[in-house]
Protein backbone atom coordinates (compact mmCIF):
# COMPACT_ATOMS: atom_id res chain seq x y z
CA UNK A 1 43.94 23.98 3.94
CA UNK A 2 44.91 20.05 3.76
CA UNK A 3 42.22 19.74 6.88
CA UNK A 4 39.45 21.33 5.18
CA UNK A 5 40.05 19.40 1.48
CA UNK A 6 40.51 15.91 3.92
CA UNK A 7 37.11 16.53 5.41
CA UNK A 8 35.80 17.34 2.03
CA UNK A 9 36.93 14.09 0.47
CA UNK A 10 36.02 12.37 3.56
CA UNK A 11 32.34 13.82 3.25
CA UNK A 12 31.50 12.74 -0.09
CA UNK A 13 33.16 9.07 0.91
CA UNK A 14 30.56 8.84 3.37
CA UNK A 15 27.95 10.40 1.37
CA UNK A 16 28.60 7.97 -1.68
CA UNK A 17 27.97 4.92 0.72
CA UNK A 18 25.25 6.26 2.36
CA UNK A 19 23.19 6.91 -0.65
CA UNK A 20 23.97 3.47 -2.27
CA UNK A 21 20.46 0.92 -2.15
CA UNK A 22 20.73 -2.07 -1.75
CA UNK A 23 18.89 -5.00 -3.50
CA UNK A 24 17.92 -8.40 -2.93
CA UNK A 25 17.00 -10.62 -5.35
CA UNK A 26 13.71 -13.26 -4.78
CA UNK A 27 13.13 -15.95 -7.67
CA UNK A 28 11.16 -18.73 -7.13
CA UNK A 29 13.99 -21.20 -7.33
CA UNK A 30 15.73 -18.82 -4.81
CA UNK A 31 14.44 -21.53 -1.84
CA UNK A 32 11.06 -20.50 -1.07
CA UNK A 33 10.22 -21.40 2.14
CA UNK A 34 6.51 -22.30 1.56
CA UNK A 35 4.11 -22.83 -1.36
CA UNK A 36 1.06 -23.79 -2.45
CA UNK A 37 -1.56 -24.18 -4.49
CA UNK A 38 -4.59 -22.73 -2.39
CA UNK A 39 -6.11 -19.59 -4.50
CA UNK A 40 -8.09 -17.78 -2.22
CA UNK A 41 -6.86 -15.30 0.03
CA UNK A 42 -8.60 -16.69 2.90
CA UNK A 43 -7.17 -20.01 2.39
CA UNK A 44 -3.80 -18.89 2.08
CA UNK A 45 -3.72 -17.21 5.46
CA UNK A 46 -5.20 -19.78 6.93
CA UNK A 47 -2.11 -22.33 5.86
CA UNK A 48 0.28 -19.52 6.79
CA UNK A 49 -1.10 -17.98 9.79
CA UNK A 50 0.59 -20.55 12.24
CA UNK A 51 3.90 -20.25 10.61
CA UNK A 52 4.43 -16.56 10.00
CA UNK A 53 2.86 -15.96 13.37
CA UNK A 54 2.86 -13.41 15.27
CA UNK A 55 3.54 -11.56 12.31
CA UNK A 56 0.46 -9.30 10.08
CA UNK A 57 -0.14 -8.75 7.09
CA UNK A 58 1.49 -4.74 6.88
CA UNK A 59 2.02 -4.28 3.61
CA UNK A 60 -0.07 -5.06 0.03
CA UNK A 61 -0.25 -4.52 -3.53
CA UNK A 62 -2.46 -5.91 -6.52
CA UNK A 63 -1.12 -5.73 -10.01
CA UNK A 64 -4.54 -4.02 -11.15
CA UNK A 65 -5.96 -2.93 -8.08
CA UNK A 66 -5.78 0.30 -5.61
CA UNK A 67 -3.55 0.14 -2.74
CA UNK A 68 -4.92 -2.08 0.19
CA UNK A 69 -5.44 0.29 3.68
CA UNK A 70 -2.67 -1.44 5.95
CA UNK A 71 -0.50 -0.01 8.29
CA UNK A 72 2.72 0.53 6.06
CA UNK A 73 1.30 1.18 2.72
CA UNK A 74 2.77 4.80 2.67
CA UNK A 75 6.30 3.27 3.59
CA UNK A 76 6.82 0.83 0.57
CA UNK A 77 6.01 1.20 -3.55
CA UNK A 78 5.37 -1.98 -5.85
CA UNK A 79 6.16 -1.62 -9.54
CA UNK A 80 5.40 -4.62 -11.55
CA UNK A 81 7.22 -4.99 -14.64
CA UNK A 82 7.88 -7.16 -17.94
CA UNK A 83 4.39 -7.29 -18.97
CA UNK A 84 1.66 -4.67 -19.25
CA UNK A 85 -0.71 -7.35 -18.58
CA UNK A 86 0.58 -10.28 -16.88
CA UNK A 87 3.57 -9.19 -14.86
CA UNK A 88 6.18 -12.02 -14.22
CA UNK A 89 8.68 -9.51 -12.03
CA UNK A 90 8.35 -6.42 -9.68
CA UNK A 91 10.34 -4.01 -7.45
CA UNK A 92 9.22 -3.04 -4.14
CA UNK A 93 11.26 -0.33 -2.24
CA UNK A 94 10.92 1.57 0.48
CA UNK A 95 9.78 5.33 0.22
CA UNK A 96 9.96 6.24 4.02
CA UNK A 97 8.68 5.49 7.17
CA UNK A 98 8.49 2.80 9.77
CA UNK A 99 9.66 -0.27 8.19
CA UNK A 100 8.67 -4.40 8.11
CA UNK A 101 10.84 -5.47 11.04
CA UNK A 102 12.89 -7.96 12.91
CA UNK A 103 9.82 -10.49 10.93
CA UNK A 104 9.32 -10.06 7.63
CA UNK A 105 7.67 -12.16 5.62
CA UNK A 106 7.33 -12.14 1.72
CA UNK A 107 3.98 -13.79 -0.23
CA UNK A 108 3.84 -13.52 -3.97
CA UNK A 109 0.95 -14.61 -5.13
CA UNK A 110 -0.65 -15.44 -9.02
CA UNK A 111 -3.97 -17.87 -7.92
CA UNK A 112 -3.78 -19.81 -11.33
CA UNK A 113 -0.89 -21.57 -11.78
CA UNK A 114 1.07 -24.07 -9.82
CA UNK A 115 2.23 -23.62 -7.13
CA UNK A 116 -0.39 -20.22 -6.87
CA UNK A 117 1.90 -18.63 -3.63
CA UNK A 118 5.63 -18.31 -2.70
CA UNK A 119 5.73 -17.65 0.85
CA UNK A 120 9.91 -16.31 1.71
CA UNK A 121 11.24 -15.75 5.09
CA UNK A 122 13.19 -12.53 4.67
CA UNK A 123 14.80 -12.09 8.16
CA UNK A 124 15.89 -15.99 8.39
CA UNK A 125 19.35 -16.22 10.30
CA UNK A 126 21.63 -18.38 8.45
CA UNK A 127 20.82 -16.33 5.07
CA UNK A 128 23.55 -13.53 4.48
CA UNK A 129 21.33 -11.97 2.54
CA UNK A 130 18.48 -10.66 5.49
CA UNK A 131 16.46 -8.34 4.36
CA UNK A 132 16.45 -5.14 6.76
CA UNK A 133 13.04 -3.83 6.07
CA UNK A 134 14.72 -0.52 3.61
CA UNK A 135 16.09 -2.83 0.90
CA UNK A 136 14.96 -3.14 -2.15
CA UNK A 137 13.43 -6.39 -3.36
CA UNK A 138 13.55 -7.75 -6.55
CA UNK A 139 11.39 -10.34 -7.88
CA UNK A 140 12.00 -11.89 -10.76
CA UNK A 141 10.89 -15.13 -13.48
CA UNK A 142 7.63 -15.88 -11.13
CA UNK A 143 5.74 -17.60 -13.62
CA UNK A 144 6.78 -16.34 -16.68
CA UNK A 145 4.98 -16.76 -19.85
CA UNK A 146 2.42 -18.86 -18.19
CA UNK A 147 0.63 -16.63 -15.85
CA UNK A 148 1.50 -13.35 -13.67
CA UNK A 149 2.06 -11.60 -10.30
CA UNK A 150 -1.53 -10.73 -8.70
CA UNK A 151 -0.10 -9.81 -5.88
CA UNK A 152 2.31 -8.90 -3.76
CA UNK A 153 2.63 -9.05 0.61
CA UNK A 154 4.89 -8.31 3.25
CA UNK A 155 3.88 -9.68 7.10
CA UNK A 156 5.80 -8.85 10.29
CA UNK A 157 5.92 -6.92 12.87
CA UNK A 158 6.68 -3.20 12.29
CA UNK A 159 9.77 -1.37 13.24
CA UNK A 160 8.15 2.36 15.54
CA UNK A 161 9.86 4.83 16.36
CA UNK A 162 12.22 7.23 14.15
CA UNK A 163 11.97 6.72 10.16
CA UNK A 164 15.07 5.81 8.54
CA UNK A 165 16.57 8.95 6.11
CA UNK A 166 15.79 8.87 2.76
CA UNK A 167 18.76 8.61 0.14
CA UNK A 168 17.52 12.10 -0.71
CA UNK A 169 17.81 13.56 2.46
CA UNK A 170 21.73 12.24 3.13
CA UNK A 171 22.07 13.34 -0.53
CA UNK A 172 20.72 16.88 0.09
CA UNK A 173 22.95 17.23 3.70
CA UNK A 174 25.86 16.14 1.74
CA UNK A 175 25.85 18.62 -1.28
CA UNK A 176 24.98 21.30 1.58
CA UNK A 177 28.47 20.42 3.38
CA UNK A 178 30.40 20.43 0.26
CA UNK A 179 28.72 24.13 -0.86
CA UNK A 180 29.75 25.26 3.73
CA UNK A 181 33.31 23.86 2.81
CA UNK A 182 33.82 25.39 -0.70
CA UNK A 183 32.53 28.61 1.18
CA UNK A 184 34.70 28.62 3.81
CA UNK A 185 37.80 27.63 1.28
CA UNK A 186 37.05 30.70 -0.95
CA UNK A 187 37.33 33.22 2.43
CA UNK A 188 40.37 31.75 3.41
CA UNK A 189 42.31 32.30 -0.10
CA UNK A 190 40.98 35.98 0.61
């Protein structure tokens, strides 16, 4: 009996790290490793082309637009936030899927203000804080009360092969475990 009720315990342990996100949090001030004041797209890639390289543009999202057609757009969701019309913060996370990986490169973009781009290096090795392609990011305070997110970007190199479980999915093994174990507790009282 003491087995069973150990593996139990040490199931939902498991289970309650496994389903815990994580989050990191992007601010301008939070040492942006590039920036500038270029408004066009066109421009922008040209400036940041040689230094992200060989990384592509995989993911993007505009505040008022449909989803761009790149190659991870089904793996990660943008939600902008703070403003119905001029967003200063947003969430991206990662719904499933091959992933932004071992590059990944951030650009947050408004086009009217200055500086008009943040460009953050998310897999940079003396940060603590690299981003593993499945984290959530958190932007926060870009231009606030003076303009808005237009747009969001992630570049890199994607990650093939086997899609990472979904919180969901660990959650859904986990409560199946616990309901096998309370079954096989209730037969051995009999």
């Amino acid at each position: 009996m003491k087995p069973l009720r150990f593996l139990l315990v040490f199931l939902c342990a498991l289970l309650a790290f496994a389903v815990q996100a994580q989050a990191l949090l992007i601010t301008p001030s939070s040492s942006a490793d590039f920036f500038g004041n270029e408004t066009s797209q066109a421009q922008i890639n040209t400036i940041i082309g040689p230094i992200i390289s060989p990384a592509v543009e995989l993911y993007k999202q505009d505040f008022d637009l449909p989803e761009a057609n790149l190659p991870l757009q089904n793996s990660y969701q943008t939600t902008f936030s703070n403003s119905d019309t001029a967003p200063s913060n947003a969430l991206i996370k990662y719904t499933g899927g091959n992933i932004v990986g071992p590059i990944a490169w951030l650009l947050v973009k408004d086009g009217n203000q200055t500086p008009a781009w943040y460009l953050f290096n998310l897999t940079a090795a003396p940060d603590p804080q690299n981003w593993n392609g499945t984290d959530d990011l958190v932007l926060e305070d870009f231009w606030p009360e003076q303009g808005s997110i237009s747009h969001v970007a992630l570049y890199g190199t994607p990650v093939e092969g086997q899609p990472i479980p979904e919180p969901v999915s660990m959650l859904l093994f986990g409560t199946g475990l616990v309901g096998i174990g309370g079954y096989i507790r209730r037969r051995f009282k009999k």
